[in-house]
Protein backbone atom coordinates (compact mmCIF):
# COMPACT_ATOMS: atom_id res chain seq x y z
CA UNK A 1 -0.38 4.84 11.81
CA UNK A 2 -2.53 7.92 13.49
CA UNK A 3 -5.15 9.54 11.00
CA UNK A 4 -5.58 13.38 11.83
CA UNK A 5 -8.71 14.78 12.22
CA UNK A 6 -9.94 16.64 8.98
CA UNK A 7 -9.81 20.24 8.51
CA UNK A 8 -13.19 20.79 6.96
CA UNK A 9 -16.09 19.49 6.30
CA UNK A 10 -18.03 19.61 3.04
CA UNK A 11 -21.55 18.12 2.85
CA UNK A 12 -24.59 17.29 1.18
CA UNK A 13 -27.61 18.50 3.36
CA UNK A 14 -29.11 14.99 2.16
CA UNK A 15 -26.52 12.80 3.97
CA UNK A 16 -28.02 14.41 7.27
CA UNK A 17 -31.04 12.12 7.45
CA UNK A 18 -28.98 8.83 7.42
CA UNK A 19 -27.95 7.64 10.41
CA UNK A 20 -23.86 7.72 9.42
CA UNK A 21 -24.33 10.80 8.68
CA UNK A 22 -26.01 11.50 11.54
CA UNK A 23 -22.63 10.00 13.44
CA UNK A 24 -20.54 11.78 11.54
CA UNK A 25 -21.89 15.16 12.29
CA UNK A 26 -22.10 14.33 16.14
CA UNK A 27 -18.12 12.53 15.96
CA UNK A 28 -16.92 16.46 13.77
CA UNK A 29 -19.30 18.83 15.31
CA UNK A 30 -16.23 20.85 16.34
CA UNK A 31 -15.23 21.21 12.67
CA UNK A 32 -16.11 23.64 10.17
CA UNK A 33 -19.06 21.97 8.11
CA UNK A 34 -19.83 23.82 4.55
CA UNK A 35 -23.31 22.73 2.66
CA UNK A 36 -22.42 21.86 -0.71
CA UNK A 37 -25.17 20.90 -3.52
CA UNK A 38 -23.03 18.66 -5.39
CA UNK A 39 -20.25 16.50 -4.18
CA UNK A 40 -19.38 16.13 -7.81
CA UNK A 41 -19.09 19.66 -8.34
CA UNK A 42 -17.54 21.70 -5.63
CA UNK A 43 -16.77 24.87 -6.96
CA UNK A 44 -14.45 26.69 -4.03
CA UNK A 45 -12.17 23.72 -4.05
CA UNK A 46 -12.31 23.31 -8.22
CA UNK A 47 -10.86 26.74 -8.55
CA UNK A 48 -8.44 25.90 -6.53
CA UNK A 49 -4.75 25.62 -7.33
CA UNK A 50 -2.48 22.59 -7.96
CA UNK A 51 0.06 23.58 -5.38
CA UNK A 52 -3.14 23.10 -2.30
CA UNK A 53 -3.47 19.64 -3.45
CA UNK A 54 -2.29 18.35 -0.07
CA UNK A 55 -4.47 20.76 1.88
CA UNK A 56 -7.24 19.87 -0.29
CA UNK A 57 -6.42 16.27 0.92
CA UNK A 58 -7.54 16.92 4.07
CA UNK A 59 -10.80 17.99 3.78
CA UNK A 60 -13.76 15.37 3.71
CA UNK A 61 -16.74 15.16 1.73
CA UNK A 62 -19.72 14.05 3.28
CA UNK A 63 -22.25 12.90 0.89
CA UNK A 64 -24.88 10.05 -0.79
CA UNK A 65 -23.94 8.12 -3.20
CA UNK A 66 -26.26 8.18 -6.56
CA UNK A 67 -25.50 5.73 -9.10
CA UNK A 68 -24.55 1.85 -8.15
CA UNK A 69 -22.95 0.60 -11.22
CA UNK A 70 -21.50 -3.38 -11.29
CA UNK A 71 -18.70 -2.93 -13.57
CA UNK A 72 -17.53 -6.50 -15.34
CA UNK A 73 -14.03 -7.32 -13.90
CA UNK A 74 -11.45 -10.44 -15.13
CA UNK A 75 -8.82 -9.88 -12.69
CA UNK A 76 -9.69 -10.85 -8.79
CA UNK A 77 -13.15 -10.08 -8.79
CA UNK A 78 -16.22 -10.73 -11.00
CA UNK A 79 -17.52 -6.63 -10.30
CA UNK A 80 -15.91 -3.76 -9.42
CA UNK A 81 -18.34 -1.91 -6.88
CA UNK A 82 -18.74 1.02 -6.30
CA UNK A 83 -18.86 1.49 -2.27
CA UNK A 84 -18.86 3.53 1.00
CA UNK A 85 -15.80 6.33 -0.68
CA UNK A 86 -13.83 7.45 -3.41
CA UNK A 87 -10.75 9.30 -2.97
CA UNK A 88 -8.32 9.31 -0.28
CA UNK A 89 -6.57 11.17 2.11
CA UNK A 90 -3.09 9.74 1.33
CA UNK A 91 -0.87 11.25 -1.40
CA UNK A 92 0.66 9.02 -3.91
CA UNK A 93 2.32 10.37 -6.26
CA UNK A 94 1.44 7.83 -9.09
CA UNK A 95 -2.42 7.55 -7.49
CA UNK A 96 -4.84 6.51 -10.32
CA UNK A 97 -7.60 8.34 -8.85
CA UNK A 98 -5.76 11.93 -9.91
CA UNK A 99 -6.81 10.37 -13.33
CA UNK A 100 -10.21 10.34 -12.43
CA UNK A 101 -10.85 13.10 -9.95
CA UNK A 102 -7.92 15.25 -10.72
CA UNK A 103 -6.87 17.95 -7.82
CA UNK A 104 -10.36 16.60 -6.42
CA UNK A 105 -9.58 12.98 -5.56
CA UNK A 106 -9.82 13.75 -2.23
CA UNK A 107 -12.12 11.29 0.33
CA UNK A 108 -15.49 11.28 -0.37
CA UNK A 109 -17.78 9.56 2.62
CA UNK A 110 -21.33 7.82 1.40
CA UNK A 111 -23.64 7.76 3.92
CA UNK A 112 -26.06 5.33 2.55
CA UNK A 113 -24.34 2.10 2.92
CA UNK A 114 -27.35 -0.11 3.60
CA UNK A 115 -28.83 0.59 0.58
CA UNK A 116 -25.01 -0.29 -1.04
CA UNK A 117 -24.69 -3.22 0.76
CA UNK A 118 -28.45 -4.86 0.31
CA UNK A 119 -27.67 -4.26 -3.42
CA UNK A 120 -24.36 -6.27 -3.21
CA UNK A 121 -25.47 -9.22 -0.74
CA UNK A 122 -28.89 -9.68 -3.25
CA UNK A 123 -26.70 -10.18 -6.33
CA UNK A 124 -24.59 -12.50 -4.55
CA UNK A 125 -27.49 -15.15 -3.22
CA UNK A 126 -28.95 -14.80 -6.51
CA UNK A 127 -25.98 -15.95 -8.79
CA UNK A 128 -26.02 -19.39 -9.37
CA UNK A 129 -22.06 -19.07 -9.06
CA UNK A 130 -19.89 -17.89 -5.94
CA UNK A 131 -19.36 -13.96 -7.07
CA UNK A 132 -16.58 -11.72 -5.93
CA UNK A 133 -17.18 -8.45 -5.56
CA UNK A 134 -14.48 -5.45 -5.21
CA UNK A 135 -15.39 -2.93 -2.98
CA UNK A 136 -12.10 -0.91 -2.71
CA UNK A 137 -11.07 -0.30 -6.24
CA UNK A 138 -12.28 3.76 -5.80
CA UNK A 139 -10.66 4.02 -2.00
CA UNK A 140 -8.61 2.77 0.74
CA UNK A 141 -11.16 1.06 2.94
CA UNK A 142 -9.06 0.49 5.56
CA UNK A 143 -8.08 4.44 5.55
CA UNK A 144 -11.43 5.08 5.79
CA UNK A 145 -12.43 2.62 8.41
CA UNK A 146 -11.11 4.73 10.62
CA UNK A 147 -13.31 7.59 10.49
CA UNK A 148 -16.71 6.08 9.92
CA UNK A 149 -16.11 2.45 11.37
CA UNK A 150 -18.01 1.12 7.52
CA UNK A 151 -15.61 -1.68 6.87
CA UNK A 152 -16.06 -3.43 10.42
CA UNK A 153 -20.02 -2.94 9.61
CA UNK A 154 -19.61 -4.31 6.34
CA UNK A 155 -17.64 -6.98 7.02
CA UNK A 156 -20.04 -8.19 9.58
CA UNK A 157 -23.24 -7.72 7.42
CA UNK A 158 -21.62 -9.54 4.60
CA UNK A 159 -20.47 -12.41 6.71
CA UNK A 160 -23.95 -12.97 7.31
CA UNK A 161 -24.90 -13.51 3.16
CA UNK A 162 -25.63 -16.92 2.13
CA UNK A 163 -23.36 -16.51 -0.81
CA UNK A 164 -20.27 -14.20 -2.55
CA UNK A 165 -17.10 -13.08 -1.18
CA UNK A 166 -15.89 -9.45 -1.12
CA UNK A 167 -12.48 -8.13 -1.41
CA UNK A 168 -10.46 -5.01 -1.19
CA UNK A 169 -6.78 -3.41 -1.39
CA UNK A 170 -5.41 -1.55 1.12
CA UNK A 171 -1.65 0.09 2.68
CA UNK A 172 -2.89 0.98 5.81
CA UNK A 173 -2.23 -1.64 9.12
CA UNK A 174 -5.02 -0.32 11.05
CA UNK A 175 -6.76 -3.62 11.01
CA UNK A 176 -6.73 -4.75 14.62
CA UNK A 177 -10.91 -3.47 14.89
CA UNK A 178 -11.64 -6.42 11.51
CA UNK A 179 -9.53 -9.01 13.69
CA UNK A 180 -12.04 -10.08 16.15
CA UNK A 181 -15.60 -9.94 13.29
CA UNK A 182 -17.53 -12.72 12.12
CA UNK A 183 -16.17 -12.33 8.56
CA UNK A 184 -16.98 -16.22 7.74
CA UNK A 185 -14.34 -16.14 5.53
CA UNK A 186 -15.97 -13.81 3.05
CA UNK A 187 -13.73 -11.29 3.29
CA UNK A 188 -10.53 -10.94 1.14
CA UNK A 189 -8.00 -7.90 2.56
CA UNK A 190 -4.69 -7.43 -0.33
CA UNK A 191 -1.76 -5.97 0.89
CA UNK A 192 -0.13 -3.20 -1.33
CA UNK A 193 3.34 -3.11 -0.77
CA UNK A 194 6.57 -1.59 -2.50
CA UNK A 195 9.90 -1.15 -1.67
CA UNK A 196 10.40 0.95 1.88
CA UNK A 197 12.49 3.74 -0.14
CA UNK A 198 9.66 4.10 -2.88
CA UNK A 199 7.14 3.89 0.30
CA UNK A 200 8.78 6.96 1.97
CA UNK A 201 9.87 8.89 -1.30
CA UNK A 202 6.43 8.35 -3.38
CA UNK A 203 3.42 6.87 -1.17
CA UNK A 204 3.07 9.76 1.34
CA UNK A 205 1.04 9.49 4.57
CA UNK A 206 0.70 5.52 4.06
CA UNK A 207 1.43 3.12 6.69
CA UNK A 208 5.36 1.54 6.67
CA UNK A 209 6.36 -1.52 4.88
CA UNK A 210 6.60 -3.41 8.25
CA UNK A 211 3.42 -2.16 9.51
CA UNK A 212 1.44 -3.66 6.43
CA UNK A 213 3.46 -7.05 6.76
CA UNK A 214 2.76 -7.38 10.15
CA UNK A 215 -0.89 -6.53 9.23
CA UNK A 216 -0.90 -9.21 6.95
CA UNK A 217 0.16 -11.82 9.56
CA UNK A 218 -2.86 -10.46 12.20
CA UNK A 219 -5.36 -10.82 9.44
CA UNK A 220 -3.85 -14.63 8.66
CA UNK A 221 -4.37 -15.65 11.90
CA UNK A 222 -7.34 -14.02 12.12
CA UNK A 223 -9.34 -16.06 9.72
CA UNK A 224 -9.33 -14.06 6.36
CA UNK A 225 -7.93 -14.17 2.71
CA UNK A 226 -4.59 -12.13 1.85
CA UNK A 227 -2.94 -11.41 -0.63
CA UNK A 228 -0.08 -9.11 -2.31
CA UNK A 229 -0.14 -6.36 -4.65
CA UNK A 230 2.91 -5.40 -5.49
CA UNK A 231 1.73 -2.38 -7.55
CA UNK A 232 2.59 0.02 -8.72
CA UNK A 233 6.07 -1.44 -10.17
CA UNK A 234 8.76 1.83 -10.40
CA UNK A 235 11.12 1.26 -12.39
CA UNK A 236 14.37 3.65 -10.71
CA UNK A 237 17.60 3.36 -11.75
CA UNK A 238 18.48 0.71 -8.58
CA UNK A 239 14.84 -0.80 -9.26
CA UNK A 240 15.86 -4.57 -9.59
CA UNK A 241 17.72 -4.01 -6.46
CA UNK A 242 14.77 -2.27 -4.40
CA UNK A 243 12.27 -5.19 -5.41
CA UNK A 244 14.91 -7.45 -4.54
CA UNK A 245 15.05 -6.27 -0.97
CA UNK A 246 10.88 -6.11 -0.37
CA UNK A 247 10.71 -9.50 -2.08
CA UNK A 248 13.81 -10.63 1.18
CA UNK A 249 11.76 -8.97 3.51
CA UNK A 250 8.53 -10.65 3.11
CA UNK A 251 10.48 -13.91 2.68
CA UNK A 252 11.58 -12.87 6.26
CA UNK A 253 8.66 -10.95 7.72
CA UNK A 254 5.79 -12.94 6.68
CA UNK A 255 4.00 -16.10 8.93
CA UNK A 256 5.32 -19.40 7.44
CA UNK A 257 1.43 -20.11 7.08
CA UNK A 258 -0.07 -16.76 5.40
CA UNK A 259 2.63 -17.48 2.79
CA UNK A 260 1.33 -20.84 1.70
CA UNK A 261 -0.47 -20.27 -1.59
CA UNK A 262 -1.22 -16.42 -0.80
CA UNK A 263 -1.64 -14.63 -3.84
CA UNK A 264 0.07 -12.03 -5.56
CA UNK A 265 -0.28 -9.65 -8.07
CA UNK A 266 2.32 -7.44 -10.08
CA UNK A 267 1.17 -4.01 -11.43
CA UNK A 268 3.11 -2.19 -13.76
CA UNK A 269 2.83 2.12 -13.00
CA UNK A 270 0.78 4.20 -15.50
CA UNK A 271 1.64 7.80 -15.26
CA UNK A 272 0.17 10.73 -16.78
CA UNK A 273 0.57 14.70 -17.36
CA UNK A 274 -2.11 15.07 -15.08
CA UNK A 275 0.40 13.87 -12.24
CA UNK A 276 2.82 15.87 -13.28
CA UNK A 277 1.07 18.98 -13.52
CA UNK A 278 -0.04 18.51 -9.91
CA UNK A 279 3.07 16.84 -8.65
CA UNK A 280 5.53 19.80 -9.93
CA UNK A 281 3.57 22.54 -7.82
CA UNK A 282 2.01 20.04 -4.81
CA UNK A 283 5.22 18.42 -4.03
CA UNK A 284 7.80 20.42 -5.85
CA UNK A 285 10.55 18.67 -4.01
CA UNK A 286 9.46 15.34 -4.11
CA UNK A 287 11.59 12.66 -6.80
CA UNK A 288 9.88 12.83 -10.89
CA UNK A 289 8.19 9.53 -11.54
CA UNK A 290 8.59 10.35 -15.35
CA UNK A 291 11.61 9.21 -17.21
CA UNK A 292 11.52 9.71 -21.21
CA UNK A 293 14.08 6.96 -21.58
CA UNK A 294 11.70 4.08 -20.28
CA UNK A 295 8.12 5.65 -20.75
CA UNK A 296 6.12 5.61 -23.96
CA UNK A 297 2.25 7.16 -24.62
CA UNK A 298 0.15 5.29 -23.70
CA UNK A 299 -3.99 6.79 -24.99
CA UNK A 300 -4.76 10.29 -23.85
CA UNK A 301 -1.71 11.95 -21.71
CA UNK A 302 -1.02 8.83 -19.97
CA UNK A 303 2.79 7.03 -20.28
CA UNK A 304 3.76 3.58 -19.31
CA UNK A 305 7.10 1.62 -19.82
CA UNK A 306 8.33 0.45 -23.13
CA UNK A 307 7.36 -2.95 -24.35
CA UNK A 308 11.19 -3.93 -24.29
CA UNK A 309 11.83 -2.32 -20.43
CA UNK A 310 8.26 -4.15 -18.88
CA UNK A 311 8.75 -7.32 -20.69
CA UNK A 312 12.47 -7.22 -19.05
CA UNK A 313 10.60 -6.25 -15.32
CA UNK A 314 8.03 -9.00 -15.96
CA UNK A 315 10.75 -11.88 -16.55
CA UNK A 316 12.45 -10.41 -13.67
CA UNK A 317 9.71 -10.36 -11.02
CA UNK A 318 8.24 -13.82 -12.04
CA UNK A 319 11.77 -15.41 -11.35
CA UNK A 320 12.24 -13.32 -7.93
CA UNK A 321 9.01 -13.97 -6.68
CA UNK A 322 9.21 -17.81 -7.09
CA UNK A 323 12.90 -17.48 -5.53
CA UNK A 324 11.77 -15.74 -2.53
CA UNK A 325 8.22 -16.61 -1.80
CA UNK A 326 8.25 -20.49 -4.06
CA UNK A 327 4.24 -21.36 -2.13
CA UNK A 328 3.38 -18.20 -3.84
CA UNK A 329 0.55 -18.01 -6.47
CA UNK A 330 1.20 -15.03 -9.13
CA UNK A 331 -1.78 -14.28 -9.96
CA UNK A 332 -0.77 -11.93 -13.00
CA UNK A 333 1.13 -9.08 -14.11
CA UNK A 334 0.56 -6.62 -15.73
């Protein structure tokens, strides 16, 4: 998977006098960079329209990052954290950052990871439990490895803690750079993976279903936790028979030994009018994730699948998963 260089280059003047930024700068310096005041409010690309979306996705925003927040988690992680980005330069068509940021979920880079990090790695050898933090539940890490090398740095720094682990989703397979840390087993990397057809019709500019397998083997043998998200469930008219197939494939693809007891969990797609406002004039060629026959409201402009049609997909998933991948540990679904 080859990341392009970005087209341009919004920042805050602040992220200048840390040393990332500092990188950054030097590593772009051929690029168009634009001062901005806010990286929450960026008027030029606000007014923009839905239809530049995908331009829009590759620009980069360059700034620090103000508030810290630990938010309470019950899933696979005691916080969610916020970390090093938000946004992404991929385009999924379901993504639940468009929920958050709109047209503007594109990346956002924070510069002052120490500070971040320090925060995270104090909480940790204070707890009188082992904590879990996740770090990539506002970005692809991975994705964004690439252009400011922060997960191998984190990775590394956190290995060093006395306590905690820290985890993160990705569907990127550029992982060979975390294969060779000193991640003490600290680290947890999750797979997201989906059928190949709803990979090449719906998760634009994300690595290949084989790519992320095989990614998942290197980072087996290289020491760390994995685990599987298989998120976000689509429910097509061949659906059973697309999960079918990804379920035979990572019966196939997998290492005998990262399948022993590797964890997965099933995530149901939310949509919203938000996506398809975007969608429609973005990617006006691109399939309609919305279907009125199996999607219900679900709180403010957001739809989900009927009680009847997700219960059905649940019981379905459970008793494929087991078939295909039996040293398997659903984790839940939801």
């Amino acid at each position: 998977m080859i990341i392009k260089d970005p087209n341009t280059i919004y920042y805050e003047e602040a992220a200048l006098n840390y040393e990332l930024g500092q990188m950054l700068h030097k590593k772009y310096e051929n690029l168009e960079w634009i001062k901005i005041e806010n990286h929450n409010n960026i008027p030029v690309l606000r007014q923009k329209a839905n239809s530049e979306f995908a331009k829009m996705k590759q620009d980069i925003i360059i700034a620090v990052r103000k508030t810290h927040k630990f938010v309470p988690n019950q899933k696979t992680s005691d916080y969610l954290v916020p970390y090093t980005s938000s946004g992404c330069s991929a385009s999924c068509l379901y993504c639940y950052l468009v929920c958050n940021y709109n047209k503007c979920s594109y990346l956002r880079i924070f510069v002052n990871r120490e500070q971040m990090l320090t925060k995270i790695i104090l909480a940790a050898e204070k707890s009188e439990k082992e904590l879990t933090f996740e770090i990539g539940s506002n970005s692809d890490l991975v994705l964004e490895n690439t252009i400011t090398g922060n997960l191998d740095w984190t990775i590394e720094n956190f290995g060093k803690a006395k306590k905690g682990h820290i985890t993160l989703p990705t569907k990127f397979d550029m992982v060979d750079s975390l294969l060779t840390l000193n991640h003490n087993g600290r680290t947890t990397i999750r797979m997201s993976v989906n059928p190949k057809e709803i990979i090449s019709k719906v998760e634009f500019g994300t690595s290949s279903l084989k790519e992320r397998i095989m990614a998942v083997n290197k980072l087996h043998e290289a020491g760390y936790k994995v685990g599987l998200l298989i998120a976000p469930v689509i429910i097509l008219p061949n659906w059973k028979e697309l999960y079918l197939e990804l379920l035979a494939q990572l019966q196939q693809l997998l290492s005998e030994k990262a399948k022993v007891n590797i964890p997965v969990e099933v995530i149901f797609m939310t949509y919203s009018y938000i996506h398809r406002a975007i969608n429609k004039e973005a990617f006006p060629k691109a399939i309609d994730l919305y279907d009125k026959e199996t999607m219900t409201g679900r709180g403010m402009g957001k739809y989900c699948y009927k009680k009847e049609i997700r219960d059905d997909g649940e019981s379905f998933l459970r008793d494929a998963i087991l078939k295909y991948l039996p040293k398997a540990k659903i984790e839940y679904i939801v």
